[in-house]
Protein backbone atom coordinates (compact mmCIF):
# COMPACT_ATOMS: atom_id res chain seq x y z
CA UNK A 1 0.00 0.00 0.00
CA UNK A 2 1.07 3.54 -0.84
CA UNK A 3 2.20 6.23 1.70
CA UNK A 4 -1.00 8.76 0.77
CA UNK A 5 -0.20 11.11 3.68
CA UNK A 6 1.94 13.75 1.63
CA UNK A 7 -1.05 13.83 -1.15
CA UNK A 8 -3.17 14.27 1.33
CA UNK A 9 -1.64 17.09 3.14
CA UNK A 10 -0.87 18.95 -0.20
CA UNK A 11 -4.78 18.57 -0.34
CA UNK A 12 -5.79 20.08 2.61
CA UNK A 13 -3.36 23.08 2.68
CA UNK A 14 -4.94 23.81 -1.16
CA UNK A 15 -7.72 23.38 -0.07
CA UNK A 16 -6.80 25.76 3.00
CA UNK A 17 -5.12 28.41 0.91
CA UNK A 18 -8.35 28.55 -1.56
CA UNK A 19 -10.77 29.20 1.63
CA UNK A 20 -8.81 31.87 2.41
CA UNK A 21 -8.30 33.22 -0.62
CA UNK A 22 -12.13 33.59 -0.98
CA UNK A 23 -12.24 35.08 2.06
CA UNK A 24 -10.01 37.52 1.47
CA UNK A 25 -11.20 38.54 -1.95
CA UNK A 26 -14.68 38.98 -0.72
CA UNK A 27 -13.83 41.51 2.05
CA UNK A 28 -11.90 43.51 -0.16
CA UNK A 29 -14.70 43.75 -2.62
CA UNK A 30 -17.36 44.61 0.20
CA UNK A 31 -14.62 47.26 0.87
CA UNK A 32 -14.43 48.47 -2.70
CA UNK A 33 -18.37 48.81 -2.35
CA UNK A 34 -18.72 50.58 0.48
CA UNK A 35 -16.46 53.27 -0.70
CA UNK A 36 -18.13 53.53 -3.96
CA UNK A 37 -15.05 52.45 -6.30
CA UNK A 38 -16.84 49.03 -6.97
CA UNK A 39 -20.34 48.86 -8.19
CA UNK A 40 -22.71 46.12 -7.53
CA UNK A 41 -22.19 43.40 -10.06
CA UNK A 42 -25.84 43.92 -10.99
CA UNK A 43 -25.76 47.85 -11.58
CA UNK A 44 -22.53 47.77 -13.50
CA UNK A 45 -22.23 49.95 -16.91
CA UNK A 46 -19.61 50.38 -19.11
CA UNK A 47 -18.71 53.16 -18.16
CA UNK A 48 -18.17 52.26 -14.75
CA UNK A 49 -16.29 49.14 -16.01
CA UNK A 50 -14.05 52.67 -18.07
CA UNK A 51 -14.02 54.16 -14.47
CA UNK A 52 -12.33 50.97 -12.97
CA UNK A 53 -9.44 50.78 -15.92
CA UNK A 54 -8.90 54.70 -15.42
CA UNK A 55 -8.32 54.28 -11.50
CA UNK A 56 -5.87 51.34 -11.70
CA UNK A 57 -8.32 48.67 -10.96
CA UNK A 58 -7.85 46.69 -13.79
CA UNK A 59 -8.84 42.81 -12.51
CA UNK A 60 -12.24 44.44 -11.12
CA UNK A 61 -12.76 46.06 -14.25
CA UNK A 62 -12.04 42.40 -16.38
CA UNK A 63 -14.17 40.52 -13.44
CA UNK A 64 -17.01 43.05 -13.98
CA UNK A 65 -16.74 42.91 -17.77
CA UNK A 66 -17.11 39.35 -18.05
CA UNK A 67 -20.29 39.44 -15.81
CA UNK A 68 -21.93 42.19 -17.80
CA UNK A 69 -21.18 40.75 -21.43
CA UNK A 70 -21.22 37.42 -20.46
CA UNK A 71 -17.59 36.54 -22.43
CA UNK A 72 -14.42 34.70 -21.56
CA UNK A 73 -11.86 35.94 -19.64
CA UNK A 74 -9.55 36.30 -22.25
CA UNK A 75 -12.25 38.49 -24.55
CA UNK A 76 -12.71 40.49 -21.63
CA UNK A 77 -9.14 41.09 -20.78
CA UNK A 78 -8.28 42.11 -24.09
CA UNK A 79 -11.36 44.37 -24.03
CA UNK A 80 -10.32 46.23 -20.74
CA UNK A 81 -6.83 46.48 -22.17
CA UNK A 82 -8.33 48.24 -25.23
CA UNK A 83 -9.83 50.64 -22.58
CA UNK A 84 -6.36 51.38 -21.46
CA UNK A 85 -4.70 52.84 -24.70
């Protein structure tokens, strides 16, 4: 029988470093909210999603892109990189 205890513990601290990362990315999302930089997914325009490129936050702009067009990740990066030039 095979020694599964080092799969296993690679496991659980992915699995560890994923909770946290939601965690984390969550509260600083609330945060963007409450001050106003973030809209709600569901009230986002395109020019807010212009907004977001023009004040440096780039991955929220891409994020909010992709839920407002419905498109890949890579159509929507090279969309909000468009935004930038």
């Amino acid at each position: 029988m095979q020694d599964w205890s080092g799969l296993i513990l690679v496991a659980v601290i992915g699995l560890v470093f994923v909770v946290l990362f939601s965690i984390t990315s969550s509260g600083s999302e609330k945060k963007l909210m409450d001050s106003g930089v973030l809209p709600p997914a569901d009230k986002t325009t395109d020019a807010d999603i212009q907004r977001l490129v023009a004040s440096g936050h780039k991955v929220w702009a891409i994020k909010r892109y992709r839920q407002l067009h419905g498109v890949s990740l890579k159509e929507a990066k090279d969309k909000v990189e468009a935004m930038q030039s």
